[in-house]
Protein backbone atom coordinates (compact mmCIF):
# COMPACT_ATOMS: atom_id res chain seq x y z
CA UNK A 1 0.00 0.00 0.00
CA UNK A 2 1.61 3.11 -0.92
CA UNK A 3 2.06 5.97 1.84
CA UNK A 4 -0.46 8.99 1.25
CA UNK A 5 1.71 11.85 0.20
CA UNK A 6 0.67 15.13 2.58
CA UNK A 7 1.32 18.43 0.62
CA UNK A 8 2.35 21.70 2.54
CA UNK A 9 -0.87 23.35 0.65
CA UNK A 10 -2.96 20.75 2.39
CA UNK A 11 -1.37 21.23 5.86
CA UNK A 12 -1.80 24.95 5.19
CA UNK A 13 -5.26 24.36 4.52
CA UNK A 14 -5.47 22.45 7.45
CA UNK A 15 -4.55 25.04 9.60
CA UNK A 16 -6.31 28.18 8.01
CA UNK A 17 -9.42 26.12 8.66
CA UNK A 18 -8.71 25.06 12.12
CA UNK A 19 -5.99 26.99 13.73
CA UNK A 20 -3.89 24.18 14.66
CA UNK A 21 0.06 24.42 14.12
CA UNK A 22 1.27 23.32 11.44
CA UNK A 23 3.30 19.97 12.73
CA UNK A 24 -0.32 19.18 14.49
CA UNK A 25 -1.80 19.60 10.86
CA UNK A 26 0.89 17.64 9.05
CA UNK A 27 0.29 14.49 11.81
CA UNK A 28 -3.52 14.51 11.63
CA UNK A 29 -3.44 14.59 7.46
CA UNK A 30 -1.18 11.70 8.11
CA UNK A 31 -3.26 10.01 10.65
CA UNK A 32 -6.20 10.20 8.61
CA UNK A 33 -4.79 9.47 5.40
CA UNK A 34 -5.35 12.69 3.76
CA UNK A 35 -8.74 13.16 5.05
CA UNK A 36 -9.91 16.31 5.82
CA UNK A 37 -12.86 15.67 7.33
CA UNK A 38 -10.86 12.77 9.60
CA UNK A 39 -7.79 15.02 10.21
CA UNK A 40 -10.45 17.61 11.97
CA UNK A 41 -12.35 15.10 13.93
CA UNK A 42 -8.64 13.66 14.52
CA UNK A 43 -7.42 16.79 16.01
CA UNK A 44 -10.84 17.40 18.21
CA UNK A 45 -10.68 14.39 19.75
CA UNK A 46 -7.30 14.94 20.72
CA UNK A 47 -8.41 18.17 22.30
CA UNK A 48 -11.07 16.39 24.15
CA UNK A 49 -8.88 13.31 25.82
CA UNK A 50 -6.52 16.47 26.42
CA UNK A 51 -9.16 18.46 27.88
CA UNK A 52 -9.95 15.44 30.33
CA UNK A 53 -6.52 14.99 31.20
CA UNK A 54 -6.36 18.65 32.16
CA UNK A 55 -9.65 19.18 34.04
CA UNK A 56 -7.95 19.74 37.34
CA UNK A 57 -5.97 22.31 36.46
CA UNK A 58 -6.83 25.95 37.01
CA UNK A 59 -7.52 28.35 34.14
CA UNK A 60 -7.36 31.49 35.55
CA UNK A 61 -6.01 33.39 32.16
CA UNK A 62 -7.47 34.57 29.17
CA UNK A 63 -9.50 37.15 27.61
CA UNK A 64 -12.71 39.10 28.35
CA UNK A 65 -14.82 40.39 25.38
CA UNK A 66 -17.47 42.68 25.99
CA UNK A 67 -19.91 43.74 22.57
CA UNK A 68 -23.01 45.39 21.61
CA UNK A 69 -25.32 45.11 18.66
CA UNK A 70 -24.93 47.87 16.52
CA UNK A 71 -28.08 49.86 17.63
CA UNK A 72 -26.58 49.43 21.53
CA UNK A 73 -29.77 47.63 22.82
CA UNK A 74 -28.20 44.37 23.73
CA UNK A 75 -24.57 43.07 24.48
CA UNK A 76 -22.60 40.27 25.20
CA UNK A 77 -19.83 39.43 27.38
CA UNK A 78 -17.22 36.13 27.34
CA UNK A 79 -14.73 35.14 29.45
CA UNK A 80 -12.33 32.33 27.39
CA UNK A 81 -10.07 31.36 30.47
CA UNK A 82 -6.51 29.54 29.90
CA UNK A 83 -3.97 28.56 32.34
CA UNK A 84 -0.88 30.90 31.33
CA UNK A 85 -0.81 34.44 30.44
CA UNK A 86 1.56 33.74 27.30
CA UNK A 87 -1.29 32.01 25.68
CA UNK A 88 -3.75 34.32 26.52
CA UNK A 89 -1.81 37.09 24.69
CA UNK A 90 -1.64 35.54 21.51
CA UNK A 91 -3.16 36.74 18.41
CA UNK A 92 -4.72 33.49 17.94
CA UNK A 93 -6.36 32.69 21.17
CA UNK A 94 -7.46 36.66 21.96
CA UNK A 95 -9.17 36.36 18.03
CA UNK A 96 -11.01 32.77 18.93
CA UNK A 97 -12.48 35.29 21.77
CA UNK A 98 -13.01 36.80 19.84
CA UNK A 99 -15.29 34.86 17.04
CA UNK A 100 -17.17 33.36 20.02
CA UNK A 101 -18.36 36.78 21.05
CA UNK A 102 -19.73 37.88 18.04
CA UNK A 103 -21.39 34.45 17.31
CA UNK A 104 -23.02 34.76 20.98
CA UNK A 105 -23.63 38.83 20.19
CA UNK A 106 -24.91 37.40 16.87
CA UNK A 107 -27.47 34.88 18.28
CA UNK A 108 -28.04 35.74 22.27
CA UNK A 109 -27.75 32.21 22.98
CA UNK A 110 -30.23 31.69 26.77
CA UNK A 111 -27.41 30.29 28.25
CA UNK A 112 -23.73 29.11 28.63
CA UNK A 113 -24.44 26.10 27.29
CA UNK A 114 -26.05 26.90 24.61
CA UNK A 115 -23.45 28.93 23.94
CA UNK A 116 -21.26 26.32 23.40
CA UNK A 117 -23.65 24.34 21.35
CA UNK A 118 -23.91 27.24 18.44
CA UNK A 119 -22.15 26.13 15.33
CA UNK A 120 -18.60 27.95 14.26
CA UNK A 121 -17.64 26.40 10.78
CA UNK A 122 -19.05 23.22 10.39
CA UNK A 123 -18.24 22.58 13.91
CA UNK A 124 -19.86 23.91 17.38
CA UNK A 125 -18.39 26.40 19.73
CA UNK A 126 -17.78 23.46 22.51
CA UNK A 127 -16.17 20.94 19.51
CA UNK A 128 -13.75 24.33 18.68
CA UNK A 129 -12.03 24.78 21.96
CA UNK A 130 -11.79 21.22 22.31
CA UNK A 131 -9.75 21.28 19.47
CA UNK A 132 -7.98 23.96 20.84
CA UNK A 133 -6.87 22.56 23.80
CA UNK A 134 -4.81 19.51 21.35
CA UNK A 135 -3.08 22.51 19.90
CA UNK A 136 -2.58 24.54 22.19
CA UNK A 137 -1.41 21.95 25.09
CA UNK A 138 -3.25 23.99 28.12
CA UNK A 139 -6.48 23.63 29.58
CA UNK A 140 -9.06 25.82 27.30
CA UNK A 141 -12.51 26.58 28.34
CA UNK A 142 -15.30 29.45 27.88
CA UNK A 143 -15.69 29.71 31.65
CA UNK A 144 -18.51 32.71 31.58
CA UNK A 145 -21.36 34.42 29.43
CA UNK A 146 -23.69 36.61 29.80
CA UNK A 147 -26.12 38.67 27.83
CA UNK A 148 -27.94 42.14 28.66
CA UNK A 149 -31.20 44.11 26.76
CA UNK A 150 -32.01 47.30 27.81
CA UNK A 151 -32.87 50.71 26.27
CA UNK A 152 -29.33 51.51 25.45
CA UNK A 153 -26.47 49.06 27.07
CA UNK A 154 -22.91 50.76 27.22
CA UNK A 155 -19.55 48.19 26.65
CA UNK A 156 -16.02 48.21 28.78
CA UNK A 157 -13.09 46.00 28.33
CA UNK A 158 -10.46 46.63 30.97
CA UNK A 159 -7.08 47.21 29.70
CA UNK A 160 -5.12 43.79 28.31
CA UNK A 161 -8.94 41.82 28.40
CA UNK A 162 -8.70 41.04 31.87
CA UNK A 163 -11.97 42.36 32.54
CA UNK A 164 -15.45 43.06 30.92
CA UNK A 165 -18.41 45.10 32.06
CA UNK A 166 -22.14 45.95 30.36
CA UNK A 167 -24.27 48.23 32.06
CA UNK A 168 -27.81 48.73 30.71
CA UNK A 169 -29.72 52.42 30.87
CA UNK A 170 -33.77 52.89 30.96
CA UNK A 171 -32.79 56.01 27.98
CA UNK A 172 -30.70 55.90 25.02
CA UNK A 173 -28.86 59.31 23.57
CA UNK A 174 -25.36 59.68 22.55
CA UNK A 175 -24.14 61.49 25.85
CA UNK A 176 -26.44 58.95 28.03
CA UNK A 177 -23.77 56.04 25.89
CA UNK A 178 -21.06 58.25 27.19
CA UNK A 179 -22.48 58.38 30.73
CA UNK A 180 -23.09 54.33 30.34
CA UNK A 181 -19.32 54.04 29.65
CA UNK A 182 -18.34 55.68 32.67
CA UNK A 183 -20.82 54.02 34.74
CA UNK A 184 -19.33 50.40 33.00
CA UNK A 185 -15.87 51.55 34.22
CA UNK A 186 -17.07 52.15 37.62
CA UNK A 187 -18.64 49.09 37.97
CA UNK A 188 -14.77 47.47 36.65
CA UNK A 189 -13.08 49.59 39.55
CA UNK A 190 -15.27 49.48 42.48
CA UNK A 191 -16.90 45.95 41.86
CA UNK A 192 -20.29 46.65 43.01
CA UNK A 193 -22.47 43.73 44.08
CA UNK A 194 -26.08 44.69 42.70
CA UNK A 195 -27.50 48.26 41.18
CA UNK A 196 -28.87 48.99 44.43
CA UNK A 197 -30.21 47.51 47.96
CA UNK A 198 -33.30 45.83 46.62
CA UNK A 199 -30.77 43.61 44.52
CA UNK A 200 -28.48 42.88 47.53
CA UNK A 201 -29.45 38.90 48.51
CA UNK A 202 -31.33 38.93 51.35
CA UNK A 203 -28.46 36.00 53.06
CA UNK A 204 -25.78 38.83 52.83
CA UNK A 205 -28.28 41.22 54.14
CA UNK A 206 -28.79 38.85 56.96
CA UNK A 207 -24.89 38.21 57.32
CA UNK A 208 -24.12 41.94 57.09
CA UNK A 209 -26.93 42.92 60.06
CA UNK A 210 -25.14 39.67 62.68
CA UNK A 211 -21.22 41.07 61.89
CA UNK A 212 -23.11 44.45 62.83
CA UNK A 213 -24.47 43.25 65.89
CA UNK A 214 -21.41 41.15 66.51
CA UNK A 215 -18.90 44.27 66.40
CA UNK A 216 -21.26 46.48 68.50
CA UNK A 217 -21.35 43.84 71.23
CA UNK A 218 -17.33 43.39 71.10
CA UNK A 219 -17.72 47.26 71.46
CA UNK A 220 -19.66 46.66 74.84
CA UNK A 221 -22.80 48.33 73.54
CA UNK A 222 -26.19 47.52 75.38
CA UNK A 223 -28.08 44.83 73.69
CA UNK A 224 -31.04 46.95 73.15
CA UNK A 225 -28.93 49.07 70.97
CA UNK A 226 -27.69 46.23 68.63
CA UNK A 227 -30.50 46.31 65.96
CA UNK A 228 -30.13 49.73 65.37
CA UNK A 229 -26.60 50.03 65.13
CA UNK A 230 -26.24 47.13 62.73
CA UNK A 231 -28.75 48.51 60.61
CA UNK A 232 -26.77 51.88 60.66
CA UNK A 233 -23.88 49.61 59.50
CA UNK A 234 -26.54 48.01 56.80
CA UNK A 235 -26.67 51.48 55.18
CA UNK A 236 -23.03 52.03 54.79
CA UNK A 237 -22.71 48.57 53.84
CA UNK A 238 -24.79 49.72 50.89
CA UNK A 239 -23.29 53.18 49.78
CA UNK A 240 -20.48 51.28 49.23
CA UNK A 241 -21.10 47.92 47.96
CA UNK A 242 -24.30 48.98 45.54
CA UNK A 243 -23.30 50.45 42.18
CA UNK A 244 -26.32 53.91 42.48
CA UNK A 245 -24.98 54.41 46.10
CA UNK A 246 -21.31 54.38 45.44
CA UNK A 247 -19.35 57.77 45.28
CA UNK A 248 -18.43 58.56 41.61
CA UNK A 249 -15.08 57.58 40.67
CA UNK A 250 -14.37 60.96 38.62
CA UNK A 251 -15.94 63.09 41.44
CA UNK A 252 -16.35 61.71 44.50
CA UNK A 253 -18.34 64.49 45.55
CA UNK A 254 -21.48 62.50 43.88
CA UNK A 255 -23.24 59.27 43.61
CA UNK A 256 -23.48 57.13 40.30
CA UNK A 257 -27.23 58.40 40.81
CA UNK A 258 -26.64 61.90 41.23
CA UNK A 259 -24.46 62.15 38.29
CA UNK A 260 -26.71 60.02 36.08
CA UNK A 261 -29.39 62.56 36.84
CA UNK A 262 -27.18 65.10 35.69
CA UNK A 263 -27.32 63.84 32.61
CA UNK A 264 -30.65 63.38 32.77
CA UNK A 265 -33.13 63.80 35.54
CA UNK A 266 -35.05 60.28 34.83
CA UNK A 267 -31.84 58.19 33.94
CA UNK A 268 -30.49 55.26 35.87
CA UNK A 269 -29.20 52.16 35.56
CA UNK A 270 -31.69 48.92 34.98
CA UNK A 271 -28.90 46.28 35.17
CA UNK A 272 -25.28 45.59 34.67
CA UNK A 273 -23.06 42.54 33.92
CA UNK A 274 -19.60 42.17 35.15
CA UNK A 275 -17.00 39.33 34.72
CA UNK A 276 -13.19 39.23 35.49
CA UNK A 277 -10.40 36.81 35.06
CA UNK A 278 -9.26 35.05 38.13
């Protein structure tokens, strides 16, 4: 039987299509005989025992995208996670980030798993990084996604990807986008945990009001005075850990909500969506 001859225009093919290197390309075309079709599936599953092999380890690299549709009603964010920050600053591995955000801007997939179900090429998002993680030799995975509609929704990638925010407004103008964009990088500096106390969950609520009662006892204060102080506690607990409440980052002397009513008198925020490496 006479050995299948692999050109370097196949193996170039090989890799346009799939992103693999090109000695990974050469030994799939040569595992499968010169069949594309096999070479791919050759190089996923490769990816997937190599996945497996790597589940343990921690991916806590990569690259946050954060995109809105054209007409700024709706975004996306995706966190691709890696183990080393070499990958994560390749061309290749920031533009597969890429590719998966606009294919999740693209369709607003419900969840993360369906996400990972949509089709890139003839293959689907999950099948992709799979592939990926044969070629690239490090534990892969899209770790996060989410999705945000709103009137107008304002984008903000943190410098080198390493962070991603949406926040959503109830108006839409050009200078409310601009207001939305420093909002977004508020959220990425001060980490906020909800837009404002009704969002807090009530079991942190609850956790926040017993350390306030704890550190007012420790204090020696009556027990009759507990409640109260812990609730007084409650309400700083909120001005600084609920995104309306906060002091403005560019002028302290403010609230988010006082300077988004200086834009305009009925604007605030609806919702926001913030993911980070790490």
């Amino acid at each position: 039987m006479s050995e299948v001859v692999i050109s370097a225009t196949d193996v170039k093919n090989l890799r346009d299509q799939t992103g693999a290197g090109m000695m990974d390309c050469k030994k799939a075309l040569t595992e499968a005989g010169g069949d594309f079709e096999k070479a791919i599936e050759y190089l996923r599953k490769n990816g997937q025992k190599l996945s497996i092999k790597r589940a343990d380890r921690d991916a806590k690299e990569g690259v946050v995208i954060a995109l809105t549709s054209e007409d700024k009603t709706k975004g996306i964010i995706i966190r691709l996670s890696c183990e080393t920050d070499f990958v994560a600053k390749t061309d290749g591995f920031i533009n597969l980030a890429k590719s998966i955000a606009e294919i999740a801007l693209k369709e607003m997939p419900s969840n993360l798993e369906a996400l990972l179900n949509a089709k890139m090429g003839n293959i689907t998002i999950g099948d992709k990084i799979a592939e990926q993680v044969g070629v690239i030799g490090e534990k892969v995975e899209l770790a996060s996604y989410e999705f945000l509609v709103a009137a107008m929704v304002a984008p903000y990638i943190h410098m080198g990807y390493r962070a991603g925010v949406l926040v959503g407004l109830n108006k839409a103008s050009e200078a409310i986008y601009e207001a939305g964009r420093d909002t977004a990088m508020q959220v990425a500096a001060m980490k906020p945990l909800a837009v404002n106390k009704e969002g807090v969950d009530a079991t942190i609520v609850e956790k926040e009001i017993e350390i306030g009662k704890e550190q007012a006892r420790t204090e020696g204060k009556p027990e009759e005075m507990l409640e109260r102080i812990a609730l007084g506690k409650l309400n700083k607990f909120y001005q600084e850990n609920t995104l309306l409440a906060q002091a403005f980052v560019k002028d302290s002397k403010m609230s988010v909500a006082d300077y988004l009513k200086s834009i305009d008198k009925d604007l605030t925020v609806t919702d926001f969506k913030h993911i980070a490496l790490g």
